[in-house]
C-alpha atoms as a PDB file:
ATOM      1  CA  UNK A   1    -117.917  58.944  13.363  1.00  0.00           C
ATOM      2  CA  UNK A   2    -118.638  56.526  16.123  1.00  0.00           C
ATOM      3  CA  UNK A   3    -117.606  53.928  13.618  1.00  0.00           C
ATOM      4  CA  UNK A   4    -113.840  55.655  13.416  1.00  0.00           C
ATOM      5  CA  UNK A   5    -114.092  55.956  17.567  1.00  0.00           C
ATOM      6  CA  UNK A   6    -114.881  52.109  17.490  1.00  0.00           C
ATOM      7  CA  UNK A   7    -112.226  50.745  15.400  1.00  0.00           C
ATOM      8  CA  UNK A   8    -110.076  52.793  16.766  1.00  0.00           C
ATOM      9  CA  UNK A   9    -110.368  51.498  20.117  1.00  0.00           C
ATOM     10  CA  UNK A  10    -110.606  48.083  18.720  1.00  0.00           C
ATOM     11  CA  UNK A  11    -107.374  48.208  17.456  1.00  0.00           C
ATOM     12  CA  UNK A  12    -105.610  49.847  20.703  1.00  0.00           C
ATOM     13  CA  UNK A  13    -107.203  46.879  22.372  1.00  0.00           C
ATOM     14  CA  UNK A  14    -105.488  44.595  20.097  1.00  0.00           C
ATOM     15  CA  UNK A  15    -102.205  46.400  20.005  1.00  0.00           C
ATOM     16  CA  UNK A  16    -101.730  46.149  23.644  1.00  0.00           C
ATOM     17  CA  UNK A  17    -103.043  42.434  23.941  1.00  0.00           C
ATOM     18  CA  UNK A  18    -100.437  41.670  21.481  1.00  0.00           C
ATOM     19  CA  UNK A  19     -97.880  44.004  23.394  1.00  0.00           C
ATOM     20  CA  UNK A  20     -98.791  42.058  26.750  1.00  0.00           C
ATOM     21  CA  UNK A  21     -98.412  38.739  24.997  1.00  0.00           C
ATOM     22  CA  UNK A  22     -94.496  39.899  23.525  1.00  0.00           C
ATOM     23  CA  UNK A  23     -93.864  41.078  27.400  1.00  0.00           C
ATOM     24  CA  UNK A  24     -94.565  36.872  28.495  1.00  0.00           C
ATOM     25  CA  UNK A  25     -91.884  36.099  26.270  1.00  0.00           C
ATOM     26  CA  UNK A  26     -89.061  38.279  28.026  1.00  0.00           C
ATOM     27  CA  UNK A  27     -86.012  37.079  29.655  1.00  0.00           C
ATOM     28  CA  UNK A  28     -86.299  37.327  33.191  1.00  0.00           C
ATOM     29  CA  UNK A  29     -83.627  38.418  36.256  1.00  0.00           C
ATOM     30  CA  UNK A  30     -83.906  37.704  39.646  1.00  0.00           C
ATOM     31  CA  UNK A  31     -86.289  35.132  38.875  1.00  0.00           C
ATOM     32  CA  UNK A  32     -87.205  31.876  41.344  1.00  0.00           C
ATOM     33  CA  UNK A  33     -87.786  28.776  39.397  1.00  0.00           C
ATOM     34  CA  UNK A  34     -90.246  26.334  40.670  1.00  0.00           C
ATOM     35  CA  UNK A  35     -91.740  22.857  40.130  1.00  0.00           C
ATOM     36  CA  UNK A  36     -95.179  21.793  39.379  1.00  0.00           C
ATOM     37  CA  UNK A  37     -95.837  18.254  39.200  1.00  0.00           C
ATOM     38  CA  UNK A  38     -97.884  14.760  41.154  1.00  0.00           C
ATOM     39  CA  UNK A  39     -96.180  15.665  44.287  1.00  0.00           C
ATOM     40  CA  UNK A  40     -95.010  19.085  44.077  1.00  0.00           C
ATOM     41  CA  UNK A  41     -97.323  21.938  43.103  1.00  0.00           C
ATOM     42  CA  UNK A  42     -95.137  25.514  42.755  1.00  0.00           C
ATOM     43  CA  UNK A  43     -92.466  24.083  45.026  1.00  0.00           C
ATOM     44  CA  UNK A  44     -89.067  25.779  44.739  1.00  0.00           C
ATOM     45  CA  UNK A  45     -85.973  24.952  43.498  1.00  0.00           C
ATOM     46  CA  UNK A  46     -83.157  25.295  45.739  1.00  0.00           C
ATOM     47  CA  UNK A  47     -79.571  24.335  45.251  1.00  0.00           C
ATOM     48  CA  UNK A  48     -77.305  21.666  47.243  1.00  0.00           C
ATOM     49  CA  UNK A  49     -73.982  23.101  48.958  1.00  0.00           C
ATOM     50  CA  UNK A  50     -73.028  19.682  49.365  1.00  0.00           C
ATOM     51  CA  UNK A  51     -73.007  18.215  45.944  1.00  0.00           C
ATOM     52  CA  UNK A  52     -74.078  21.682  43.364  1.00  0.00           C
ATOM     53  CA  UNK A  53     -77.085  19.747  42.350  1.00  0.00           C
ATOM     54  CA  UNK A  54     -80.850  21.365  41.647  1.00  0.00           C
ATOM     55  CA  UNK A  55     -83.612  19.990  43.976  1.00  0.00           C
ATOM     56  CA  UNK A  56     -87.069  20.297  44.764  1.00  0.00           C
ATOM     57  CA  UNK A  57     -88.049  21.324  47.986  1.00  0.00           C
ATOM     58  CA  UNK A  58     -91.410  22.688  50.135  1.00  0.00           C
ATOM     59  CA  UNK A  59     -88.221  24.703  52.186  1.00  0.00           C
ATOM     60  CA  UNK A  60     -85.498  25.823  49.828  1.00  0.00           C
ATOM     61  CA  UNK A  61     -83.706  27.064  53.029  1.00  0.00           C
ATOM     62  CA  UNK A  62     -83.463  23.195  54.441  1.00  0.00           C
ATOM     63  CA  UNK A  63     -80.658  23.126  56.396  1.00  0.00           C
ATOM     64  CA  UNK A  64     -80.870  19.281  57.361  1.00  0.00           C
ATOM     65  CA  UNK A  65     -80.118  18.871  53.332  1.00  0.00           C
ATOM     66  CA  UNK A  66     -77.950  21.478  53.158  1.00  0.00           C
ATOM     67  CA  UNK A  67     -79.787  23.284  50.486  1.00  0.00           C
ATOM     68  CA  UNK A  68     -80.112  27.342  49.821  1.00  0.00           C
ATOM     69  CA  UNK A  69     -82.482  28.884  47.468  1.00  0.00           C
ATOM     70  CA  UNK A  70     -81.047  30.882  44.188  1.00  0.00           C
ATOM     71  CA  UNK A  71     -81.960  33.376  42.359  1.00  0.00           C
ATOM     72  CA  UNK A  72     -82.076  32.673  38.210  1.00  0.00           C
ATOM     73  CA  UNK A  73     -81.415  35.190  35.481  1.00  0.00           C
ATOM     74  CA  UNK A  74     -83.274  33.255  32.528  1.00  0.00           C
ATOM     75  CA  UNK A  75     -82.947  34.210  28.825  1.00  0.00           C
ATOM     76  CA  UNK A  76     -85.867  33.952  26.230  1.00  0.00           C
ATOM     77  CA  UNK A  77     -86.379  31.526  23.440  1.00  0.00           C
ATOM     78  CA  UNK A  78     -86.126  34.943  21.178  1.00  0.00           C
ATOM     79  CA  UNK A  79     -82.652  35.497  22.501  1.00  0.00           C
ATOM     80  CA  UNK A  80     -79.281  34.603  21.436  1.00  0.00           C
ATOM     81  CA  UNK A  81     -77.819  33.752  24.917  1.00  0.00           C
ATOM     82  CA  UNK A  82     -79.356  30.779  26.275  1.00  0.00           C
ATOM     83  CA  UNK A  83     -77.311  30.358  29.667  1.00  0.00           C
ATOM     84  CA  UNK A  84     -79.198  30.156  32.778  1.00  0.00           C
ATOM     85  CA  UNK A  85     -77.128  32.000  35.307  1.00  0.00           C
ATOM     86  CA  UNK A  86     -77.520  31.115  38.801  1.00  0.00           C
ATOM     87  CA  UNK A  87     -76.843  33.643  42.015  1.00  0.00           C
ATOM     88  CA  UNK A  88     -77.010  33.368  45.948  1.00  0.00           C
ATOM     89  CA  UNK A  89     -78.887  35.554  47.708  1.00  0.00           C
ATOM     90  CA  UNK A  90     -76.371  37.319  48.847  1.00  0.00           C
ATOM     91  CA  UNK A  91     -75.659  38.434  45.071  1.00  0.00           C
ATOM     92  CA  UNK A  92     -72.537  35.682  44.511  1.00  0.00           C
ATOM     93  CA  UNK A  93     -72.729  34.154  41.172  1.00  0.00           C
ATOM     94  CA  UNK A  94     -73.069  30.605  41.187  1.00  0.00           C
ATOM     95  CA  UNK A  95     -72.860  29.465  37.871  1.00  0.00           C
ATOM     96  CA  UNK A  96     -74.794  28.016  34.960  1.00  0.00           C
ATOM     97  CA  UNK A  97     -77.369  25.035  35.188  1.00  0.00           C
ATOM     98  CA  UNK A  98     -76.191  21.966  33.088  1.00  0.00           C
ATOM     99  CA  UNK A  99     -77.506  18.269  32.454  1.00  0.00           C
ATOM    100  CA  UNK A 100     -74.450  16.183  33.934  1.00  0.00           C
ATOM    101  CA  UNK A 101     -74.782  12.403  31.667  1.00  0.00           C
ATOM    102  CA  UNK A 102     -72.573  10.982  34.467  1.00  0.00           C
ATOM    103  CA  UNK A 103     -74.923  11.313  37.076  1.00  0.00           C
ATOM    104  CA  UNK A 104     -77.932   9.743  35.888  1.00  0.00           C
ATOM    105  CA  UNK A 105     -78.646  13.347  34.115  1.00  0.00           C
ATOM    106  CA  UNK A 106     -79.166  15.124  37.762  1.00  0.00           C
ATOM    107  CA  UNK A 107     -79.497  19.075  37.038  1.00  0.00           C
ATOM    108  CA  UNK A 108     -77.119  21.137  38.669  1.00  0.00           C
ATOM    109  CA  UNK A 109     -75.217  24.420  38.717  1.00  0.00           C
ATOM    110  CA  UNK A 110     -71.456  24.655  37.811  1.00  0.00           C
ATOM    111  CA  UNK A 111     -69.312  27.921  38.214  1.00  0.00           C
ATOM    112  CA  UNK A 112     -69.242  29.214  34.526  1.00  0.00           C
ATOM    113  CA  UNK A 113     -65.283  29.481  34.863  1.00  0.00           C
ATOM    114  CA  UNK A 114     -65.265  25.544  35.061  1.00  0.00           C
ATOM    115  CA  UNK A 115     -68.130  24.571  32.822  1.00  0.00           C
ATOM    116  CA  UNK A 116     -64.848  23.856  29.370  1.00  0.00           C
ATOM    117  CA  UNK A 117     -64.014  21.006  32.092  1.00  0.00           C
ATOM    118  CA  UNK A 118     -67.262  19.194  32.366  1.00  0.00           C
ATOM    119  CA  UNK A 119     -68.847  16.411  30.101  1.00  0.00           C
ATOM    120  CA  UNK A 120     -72.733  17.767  30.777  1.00  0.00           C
ATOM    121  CA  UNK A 121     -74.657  20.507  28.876  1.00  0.00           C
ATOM    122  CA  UNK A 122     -73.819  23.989  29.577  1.00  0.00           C
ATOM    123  CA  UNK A 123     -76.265  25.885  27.627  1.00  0.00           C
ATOM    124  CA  UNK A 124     -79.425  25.695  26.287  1.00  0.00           C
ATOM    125  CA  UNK A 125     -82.417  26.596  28.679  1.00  0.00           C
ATOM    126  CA  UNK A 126     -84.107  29.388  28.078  1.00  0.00           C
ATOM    127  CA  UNK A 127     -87.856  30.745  28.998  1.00  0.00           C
ATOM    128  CA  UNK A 128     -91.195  30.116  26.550  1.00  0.00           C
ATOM    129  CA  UNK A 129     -93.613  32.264  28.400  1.00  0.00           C
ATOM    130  CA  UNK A 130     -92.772  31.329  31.794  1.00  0.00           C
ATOM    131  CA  UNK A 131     -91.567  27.916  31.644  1.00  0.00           C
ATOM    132  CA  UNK A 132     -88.070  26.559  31.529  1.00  0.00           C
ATOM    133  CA  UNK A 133     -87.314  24.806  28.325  1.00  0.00           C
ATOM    134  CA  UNK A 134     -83.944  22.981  26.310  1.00  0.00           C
ATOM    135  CA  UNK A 135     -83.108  23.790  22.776  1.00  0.00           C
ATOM    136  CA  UNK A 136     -81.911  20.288  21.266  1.00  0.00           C
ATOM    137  CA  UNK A 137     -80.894  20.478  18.191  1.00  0.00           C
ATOM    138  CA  UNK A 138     -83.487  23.122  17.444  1.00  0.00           C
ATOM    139  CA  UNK A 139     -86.848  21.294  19.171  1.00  0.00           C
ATOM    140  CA  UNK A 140     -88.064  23.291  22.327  1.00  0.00           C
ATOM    141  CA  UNK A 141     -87.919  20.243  24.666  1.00  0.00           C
ATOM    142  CA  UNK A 142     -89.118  20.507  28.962  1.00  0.00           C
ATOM    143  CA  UNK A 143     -88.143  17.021  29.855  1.00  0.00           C
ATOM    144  CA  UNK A 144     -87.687  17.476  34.058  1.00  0.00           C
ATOM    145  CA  UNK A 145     -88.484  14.586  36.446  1.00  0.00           C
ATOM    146  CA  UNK A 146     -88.145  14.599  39.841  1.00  0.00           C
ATOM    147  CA  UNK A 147     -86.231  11.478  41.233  1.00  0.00           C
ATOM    148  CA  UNK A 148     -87.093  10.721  45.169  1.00  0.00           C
ATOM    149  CA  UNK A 149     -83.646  11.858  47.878  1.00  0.00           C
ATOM    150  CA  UNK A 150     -83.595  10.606  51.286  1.00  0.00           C
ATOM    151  CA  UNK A 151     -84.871  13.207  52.779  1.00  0.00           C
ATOM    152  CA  UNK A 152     -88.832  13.142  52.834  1.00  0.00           C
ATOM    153  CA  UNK A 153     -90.486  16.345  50.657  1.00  0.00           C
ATOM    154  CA  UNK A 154     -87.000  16.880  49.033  1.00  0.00           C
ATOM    155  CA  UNK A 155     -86.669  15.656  45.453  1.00  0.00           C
ATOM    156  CA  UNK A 156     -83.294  15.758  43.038  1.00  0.00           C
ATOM    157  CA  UNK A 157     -84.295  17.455  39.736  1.00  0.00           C
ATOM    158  CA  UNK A 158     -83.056  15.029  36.806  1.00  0.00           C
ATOM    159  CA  UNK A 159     -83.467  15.386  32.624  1.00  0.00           C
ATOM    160  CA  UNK A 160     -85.121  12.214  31.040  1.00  0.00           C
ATOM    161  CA  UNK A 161     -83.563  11.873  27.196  1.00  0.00           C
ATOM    162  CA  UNK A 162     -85.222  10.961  23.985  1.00  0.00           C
ATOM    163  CA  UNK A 163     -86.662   7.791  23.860  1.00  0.00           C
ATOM    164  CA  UNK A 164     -85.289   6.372  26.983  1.00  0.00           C
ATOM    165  CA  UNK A 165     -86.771   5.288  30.837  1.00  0.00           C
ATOM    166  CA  UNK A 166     -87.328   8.427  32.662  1.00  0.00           C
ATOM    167  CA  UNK A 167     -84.621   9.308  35.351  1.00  0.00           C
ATOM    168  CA  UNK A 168     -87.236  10.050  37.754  1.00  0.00           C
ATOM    169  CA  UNK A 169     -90.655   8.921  40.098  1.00  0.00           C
ATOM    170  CA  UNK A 170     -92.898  12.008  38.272  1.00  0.00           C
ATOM    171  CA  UNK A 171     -92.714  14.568  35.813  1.00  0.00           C
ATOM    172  CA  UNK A 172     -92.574  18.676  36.772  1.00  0.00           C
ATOM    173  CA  UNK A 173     -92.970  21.251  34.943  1.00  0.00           C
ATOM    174  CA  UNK A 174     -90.459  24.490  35.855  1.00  0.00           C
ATOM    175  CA  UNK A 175     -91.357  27.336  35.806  1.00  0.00           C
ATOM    176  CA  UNK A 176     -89.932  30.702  36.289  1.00  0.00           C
ATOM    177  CA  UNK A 177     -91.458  33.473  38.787  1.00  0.00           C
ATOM    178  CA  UNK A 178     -89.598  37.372  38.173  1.00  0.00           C
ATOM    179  CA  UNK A 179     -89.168  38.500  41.796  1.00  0.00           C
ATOM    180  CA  UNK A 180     -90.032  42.122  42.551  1.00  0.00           C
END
């Protein structure tokens, strides 16, 4: 009898691990998506009124560099859409995050209405566990640098392609945070 009582909580236990592991692999909404790396460790990512690029920032609210923080609704590696869709705080939708070739690969947002018009990458991020990855041509890659700005503490989040000179001064890791 205590042998049934014990395998049967031994397998609850490892139903719900398993359960809690499936749960890290959700999309998220609302989420805030942040940088780890040399000289940024869980720094946010804000976005640039002036220019609609993705930087990394101590203040995501700096208005010297014009930038405002977003909030990211990020879909899974499991799922079929594999947008990340960008909104202000104030609930606005601003678009999708792309790779744009023609500027050195800097990461930025562009309204999803205009994103047929633009030679960058539209789609293709999505979450494994919590951090931000690229689905190219079917390999999970995280490829981020940050790339120094003129603005001390604020760094322009770039995309470093296969086999070729990093676009930036370090590497990050992103990472997505679900807001409550």
């Amino acid at each position: 009898m205590h042998l049934h009582a014990l395998l049967s909580l031994l397998l609850l236990q490892v139903g719900l691990g398993a359960a809690h592991l499936h749960a890290k692999r959700a999309a998220e909404t609302n989420a805030t998506l942040s940088a780890y790396g040399t000289n940024s460790t869980n720094w946010p990512i804000a976005y640039g009124l002036d220019d609609g690029l993705l930087y990394i920032t101590e203040d995501p609210n700096d208005s010297d560099f014009n930038l405002t923080p977003l909030l990211w609704n990020l879909a899974s590696i499991t799922g079929e859409n594999w947008i990340a869709n960008a909104t202000f705080s104030n609930g606005t939708s601003a678009g999708c995050m792309y790779i744009m070739s023609e500027h050195d690969y800097a990461v930025g947002v562009l309204p999803l209405t205009r994103a047929a018009y633009v030679n960058g990458t539209v789609s293709g991020f999505a979450l494994f566990a919590s951090q931000l990855v690229f689905n190219n041509n079917t390999l999970l890659q995280a490829q981020f640098w940050a790339k120094s700005t003129s603005s001390s503490g604020v760094y322009g989040l770039t995309w470093t392609v296969d086999d070729s000179t990093p676009s930036g001064d370090f590497p990050v890791v992103v990472k997505a945070t679900e807001d409550s």
